[in-house]
PDB file of N, CA and C in Angstrom:
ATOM      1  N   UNK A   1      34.484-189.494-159.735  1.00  0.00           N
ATOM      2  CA  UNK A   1      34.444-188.083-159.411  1.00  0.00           C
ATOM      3  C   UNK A   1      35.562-187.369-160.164  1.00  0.00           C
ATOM      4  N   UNK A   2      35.112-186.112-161.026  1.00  0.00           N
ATOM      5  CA  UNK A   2      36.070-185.451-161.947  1.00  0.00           C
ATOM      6  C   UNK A   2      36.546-184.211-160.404  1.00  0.00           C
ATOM      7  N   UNK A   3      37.609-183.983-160.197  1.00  0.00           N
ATOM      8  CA  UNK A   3      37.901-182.405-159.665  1.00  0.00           C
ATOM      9  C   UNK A   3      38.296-181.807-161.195  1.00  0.00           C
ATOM     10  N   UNK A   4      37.203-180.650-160.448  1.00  0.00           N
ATOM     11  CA  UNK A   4      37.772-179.121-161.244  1.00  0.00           C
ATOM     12  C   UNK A   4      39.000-178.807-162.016  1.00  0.00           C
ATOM     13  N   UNK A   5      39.605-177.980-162.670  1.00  0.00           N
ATOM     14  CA  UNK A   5      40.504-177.375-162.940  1.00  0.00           C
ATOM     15  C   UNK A   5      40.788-176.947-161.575  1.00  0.00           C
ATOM     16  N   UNK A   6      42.017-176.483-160.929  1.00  0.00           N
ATOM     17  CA  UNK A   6      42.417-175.462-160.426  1.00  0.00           C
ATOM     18  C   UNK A   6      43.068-174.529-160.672  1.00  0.00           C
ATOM     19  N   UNK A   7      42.979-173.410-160.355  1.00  0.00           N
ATOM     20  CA  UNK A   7      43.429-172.268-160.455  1.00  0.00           C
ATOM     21  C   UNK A   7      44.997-172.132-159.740  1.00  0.00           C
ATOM     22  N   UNK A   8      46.015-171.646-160.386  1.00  0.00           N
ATOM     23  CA  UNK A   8      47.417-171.252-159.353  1.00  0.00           C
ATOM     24  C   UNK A   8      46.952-170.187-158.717  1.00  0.00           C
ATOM     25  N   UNK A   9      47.435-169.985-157.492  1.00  0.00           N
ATOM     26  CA  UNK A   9      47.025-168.681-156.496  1.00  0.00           C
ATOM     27  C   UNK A   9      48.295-168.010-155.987  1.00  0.00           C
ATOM     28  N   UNK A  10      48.959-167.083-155.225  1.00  0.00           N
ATOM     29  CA  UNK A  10      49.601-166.659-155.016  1.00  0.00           C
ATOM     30  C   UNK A  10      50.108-166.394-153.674  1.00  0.00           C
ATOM     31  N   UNK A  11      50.291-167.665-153.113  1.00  0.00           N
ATOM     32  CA  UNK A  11      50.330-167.842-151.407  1.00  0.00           C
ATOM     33  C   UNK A  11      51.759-168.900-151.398  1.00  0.00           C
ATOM     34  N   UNK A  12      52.641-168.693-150.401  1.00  0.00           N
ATOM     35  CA  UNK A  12      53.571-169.109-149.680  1.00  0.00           C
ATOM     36  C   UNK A  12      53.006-170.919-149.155  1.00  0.00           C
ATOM     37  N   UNK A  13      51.651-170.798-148.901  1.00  0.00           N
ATOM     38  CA  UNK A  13      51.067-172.238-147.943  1.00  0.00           C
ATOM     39  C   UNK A  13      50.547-173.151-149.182  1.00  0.00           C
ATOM     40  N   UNK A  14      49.414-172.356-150.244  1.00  0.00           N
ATOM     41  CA  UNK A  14      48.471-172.823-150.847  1.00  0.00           C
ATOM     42  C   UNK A  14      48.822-172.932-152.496  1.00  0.00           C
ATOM     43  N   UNK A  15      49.043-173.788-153.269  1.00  0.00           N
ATOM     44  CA  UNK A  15      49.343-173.582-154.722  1.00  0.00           C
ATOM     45  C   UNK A  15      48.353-173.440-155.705  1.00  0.00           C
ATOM     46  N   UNK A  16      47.347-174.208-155.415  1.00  0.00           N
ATOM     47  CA  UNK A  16      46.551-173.924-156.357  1.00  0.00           C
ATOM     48  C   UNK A  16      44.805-174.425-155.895  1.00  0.00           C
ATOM     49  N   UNK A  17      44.037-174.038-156.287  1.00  0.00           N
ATOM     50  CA  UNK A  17      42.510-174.018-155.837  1.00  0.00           C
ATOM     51  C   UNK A  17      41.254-174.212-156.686  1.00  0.00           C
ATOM     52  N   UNK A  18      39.975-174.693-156.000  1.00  0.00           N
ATOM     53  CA  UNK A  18      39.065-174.667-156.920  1.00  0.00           C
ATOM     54  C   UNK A  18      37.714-174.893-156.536  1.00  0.00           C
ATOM     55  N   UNK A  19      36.690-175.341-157.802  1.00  0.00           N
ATOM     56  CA  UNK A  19      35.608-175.359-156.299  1.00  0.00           C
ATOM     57  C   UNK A  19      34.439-176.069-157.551  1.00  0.00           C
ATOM     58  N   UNK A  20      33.674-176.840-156.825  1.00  0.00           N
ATOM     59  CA  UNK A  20      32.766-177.825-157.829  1.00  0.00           C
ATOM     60  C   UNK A  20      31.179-177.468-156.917  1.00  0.00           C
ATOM     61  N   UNK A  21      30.073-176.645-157.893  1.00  0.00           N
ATOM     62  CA  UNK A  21      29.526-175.576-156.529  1.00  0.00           C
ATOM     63  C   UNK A  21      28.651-176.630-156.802  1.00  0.00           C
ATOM     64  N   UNK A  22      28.449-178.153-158.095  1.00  0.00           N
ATOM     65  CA  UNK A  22      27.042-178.616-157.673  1.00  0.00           C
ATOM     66  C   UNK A  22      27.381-179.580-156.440  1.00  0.00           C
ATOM     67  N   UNK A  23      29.057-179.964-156.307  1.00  0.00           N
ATOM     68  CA  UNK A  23      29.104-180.970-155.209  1.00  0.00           C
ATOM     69  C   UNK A  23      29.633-180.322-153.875  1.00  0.00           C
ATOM     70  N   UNK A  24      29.461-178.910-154.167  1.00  0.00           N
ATOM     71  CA  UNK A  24      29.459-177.856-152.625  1.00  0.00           C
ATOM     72  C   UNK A  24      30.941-178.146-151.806  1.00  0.00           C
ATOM     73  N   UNK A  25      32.083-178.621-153.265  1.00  0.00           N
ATOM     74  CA  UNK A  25      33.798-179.057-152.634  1.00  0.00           C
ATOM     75  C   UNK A  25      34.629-178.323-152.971  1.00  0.00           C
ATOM     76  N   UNK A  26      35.149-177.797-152.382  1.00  0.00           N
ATOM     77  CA  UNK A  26      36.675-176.830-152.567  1.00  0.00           C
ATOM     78  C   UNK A  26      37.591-177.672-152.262  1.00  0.00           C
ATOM     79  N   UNK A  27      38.165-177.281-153.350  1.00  0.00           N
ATOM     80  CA  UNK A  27      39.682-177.958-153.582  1.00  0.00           C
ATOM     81  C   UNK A  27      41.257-177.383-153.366  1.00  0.00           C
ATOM     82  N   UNK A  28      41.696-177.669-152.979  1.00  0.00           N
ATOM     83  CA  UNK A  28      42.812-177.189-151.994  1.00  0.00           C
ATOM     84  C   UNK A  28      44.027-177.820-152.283  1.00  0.00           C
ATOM     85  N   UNK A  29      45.420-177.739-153.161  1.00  0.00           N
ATOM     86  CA  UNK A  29      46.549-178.005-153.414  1.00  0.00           C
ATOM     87  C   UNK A  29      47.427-177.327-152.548  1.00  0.00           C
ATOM     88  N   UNK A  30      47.766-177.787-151.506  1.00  0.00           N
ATOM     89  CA  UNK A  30      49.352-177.064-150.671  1.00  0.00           C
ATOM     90  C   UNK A  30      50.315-177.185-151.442  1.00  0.00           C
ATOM     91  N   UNK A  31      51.092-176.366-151.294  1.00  0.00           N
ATOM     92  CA  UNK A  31      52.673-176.393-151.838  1.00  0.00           C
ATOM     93  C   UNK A  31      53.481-177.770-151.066  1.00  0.00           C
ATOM     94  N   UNK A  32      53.383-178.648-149.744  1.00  0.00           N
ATOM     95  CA  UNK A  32      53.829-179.168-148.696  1.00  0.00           C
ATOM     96  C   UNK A  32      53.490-180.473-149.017  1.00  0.00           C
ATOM     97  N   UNK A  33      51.873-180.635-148.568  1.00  0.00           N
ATOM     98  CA  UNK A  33      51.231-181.732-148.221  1.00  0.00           C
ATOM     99  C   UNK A  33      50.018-182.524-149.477  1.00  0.00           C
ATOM    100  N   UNK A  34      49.971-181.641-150.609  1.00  0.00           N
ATOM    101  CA  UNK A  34      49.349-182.614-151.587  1.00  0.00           C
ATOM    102  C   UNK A  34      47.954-181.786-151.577  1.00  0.00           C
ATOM    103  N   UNK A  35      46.619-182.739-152.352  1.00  0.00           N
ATOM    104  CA  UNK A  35      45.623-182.097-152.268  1.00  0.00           C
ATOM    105  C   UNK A  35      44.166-183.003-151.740  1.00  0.00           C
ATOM    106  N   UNK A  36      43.606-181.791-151.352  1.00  0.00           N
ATOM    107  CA  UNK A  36      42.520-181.876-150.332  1.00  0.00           C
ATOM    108  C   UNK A  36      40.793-181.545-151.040  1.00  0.00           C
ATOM    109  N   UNK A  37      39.941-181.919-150.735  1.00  0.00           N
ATOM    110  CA  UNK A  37      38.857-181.901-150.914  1.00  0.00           C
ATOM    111  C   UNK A  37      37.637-181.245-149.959  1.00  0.00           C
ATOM    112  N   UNK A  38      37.644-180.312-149.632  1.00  0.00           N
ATOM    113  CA  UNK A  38      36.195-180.061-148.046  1.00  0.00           C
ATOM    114  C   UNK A  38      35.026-179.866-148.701  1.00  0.00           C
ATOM    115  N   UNK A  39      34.053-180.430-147.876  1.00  0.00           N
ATOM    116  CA  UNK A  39      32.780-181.070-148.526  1.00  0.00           C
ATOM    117  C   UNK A  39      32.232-179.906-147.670  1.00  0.00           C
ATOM    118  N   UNK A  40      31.188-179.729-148.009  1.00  0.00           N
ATOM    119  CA  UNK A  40      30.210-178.729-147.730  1.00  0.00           C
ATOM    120  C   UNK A  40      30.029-177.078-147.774  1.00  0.00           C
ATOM    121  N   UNK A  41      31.177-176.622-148.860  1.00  0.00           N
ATOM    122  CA  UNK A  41      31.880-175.726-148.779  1.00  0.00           C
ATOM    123  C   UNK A  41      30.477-174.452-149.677  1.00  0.00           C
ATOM    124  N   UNK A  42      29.778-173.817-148.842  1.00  0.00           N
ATOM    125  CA  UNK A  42      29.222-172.468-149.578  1.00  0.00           C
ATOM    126  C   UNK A  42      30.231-172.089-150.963  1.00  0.00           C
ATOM    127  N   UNK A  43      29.115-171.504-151.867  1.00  0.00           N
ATOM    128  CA  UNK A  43      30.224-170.928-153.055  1.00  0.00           C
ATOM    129  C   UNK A  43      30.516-169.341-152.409  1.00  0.00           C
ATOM    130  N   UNK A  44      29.464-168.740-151.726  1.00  0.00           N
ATOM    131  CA  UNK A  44      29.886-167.719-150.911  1.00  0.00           C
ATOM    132  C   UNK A  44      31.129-167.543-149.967  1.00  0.00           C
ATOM    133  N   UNK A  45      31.182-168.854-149.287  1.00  0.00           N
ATOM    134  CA  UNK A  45      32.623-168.682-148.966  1.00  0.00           C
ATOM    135  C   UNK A  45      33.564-169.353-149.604  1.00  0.00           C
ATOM    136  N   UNK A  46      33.675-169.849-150.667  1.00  0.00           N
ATOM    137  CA  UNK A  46      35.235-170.254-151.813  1.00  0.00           C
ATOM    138  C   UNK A  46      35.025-168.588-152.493  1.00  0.00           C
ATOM    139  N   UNK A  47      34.029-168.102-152.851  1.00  0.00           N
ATOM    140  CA  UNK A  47      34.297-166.684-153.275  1.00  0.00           C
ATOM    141  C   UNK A  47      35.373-165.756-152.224  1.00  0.00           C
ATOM    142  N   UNK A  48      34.834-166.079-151.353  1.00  0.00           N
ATOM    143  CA  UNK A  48      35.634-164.840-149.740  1.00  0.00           C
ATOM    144  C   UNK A  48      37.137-165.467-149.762  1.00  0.00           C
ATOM    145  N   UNK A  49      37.016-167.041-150.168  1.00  0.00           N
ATOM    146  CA  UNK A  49      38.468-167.589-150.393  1.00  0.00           C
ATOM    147  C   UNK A  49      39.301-167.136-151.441  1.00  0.00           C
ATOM    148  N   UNK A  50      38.995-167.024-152.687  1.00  0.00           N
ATOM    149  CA  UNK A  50      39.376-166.495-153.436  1.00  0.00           C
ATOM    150  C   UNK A  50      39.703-164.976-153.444  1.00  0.00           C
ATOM    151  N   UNK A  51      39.280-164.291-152.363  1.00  0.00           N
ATOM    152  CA  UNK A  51      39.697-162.903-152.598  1.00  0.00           C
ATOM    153  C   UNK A  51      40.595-162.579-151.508  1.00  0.00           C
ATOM    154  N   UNK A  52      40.862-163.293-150.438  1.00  0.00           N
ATOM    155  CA  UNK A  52      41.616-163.258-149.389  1.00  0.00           C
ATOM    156  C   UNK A  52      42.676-162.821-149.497  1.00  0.00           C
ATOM    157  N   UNK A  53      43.400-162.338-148.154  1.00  0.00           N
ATOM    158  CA  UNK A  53      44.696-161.560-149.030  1.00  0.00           C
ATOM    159  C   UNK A  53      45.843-162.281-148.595  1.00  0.00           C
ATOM    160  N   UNK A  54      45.180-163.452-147.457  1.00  0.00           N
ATOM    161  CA  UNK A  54      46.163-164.491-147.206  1.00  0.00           C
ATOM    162  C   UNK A  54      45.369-165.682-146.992  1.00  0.00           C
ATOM    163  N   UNK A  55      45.600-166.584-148.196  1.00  0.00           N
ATOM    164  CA  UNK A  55      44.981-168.083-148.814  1.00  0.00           C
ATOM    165  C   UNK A  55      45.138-168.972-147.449  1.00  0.00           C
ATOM    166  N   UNK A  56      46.189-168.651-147.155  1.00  0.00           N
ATOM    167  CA  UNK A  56      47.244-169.530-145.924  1.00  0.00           C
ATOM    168  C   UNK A  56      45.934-169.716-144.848  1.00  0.00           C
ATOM    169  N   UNK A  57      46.079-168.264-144.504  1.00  0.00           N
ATOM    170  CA  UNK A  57      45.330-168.157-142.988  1.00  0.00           C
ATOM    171  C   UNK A  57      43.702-168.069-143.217  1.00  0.00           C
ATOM    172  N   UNK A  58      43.053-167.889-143.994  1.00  0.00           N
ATOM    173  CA  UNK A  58      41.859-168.138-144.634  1.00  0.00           C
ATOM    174  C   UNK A  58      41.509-170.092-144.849  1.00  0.00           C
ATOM    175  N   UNK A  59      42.151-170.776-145.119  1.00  0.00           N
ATOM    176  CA  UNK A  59      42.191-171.913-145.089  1.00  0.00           C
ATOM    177  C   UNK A  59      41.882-172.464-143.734  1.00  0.00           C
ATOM    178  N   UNK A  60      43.013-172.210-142.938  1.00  0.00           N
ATOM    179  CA  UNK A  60      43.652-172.984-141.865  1.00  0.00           C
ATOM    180  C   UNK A  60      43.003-172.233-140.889  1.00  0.00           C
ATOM    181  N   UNK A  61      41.812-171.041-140.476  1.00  0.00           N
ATOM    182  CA  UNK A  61      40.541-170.801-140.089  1.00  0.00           C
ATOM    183  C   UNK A  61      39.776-170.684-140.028  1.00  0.00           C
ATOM    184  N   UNK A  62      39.363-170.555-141.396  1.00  0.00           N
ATOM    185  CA  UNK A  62      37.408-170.894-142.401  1.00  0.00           C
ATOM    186  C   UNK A  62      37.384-171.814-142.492  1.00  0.00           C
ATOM    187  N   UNK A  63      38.522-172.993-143.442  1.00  0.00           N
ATOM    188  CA  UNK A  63      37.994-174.070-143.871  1.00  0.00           C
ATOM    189  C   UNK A  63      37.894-175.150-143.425  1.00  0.00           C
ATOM    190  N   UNK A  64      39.451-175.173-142.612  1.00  0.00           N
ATOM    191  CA  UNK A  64      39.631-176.444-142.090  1.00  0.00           C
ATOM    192  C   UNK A  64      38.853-176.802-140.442  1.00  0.00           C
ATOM    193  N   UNK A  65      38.805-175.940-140.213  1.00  0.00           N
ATOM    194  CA  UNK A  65      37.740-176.025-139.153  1.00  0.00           C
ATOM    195  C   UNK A  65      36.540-176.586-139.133  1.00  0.00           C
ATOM    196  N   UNK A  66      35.955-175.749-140.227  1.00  0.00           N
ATOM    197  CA  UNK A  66      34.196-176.064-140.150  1.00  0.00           C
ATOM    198  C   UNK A  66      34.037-177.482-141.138  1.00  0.00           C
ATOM    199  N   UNK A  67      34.760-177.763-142.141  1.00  0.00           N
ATOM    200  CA  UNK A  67      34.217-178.626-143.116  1.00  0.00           C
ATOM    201  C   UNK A  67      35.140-180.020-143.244  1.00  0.00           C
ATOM    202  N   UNK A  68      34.580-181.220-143.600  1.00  0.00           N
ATOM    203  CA  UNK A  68      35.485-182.374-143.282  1.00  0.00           C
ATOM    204  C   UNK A  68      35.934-182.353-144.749  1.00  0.00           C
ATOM    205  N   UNK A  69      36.874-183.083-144.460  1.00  0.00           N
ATOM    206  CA  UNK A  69      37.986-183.127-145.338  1.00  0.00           C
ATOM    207  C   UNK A  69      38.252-184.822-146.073  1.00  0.00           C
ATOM    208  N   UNK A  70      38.836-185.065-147.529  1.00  0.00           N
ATOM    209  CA  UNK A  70      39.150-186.045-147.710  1.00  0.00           C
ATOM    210  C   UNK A  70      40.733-185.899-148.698  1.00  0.00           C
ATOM    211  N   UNK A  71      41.743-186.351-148.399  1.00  0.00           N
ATOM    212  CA  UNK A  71      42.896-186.729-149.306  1.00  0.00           C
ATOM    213  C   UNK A  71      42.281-186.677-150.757  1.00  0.00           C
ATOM    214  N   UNK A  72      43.221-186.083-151.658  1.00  0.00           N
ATOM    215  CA  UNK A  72      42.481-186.115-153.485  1.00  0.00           C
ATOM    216  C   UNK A  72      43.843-186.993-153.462  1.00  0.00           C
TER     217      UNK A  72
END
């Protein structure tokens, strides 16, 4: 499995991001804890992620909630 490029973003929580829409995974680099993978991720909502005006709290209540997760 290749991940994406990510993108740097501009959040205090989140460093950098991305999103692979044929394997429906957003990719998730914290500044803290390393990077993350959530499987089932709409490109409709990594779009709403990407425009958020806080990455932080958009994460840690859209994403991590609804979609399982694996260590990258």
């Amino acid at each position: 499995m290749t991940v994406p490029r990510l993108q740097a973003v501009e959040s205090s929580c989140v460093a950098r991001i991305g999103y692979d829409e044929a394997a429906e995974e957003a990719y998730v680099e914290f500044h803290d804890s390393g990077a993350y993978a959530y499987r089932g991720v709409p490109a409709q909502v990594f779009e709403e992620f990407l425009r958020a005006d806080s990455k932080g709290v958009f994460v840690n209540t859209v994403i991590k909630p609804r979609y399982s997760v694996r260590r990258l």
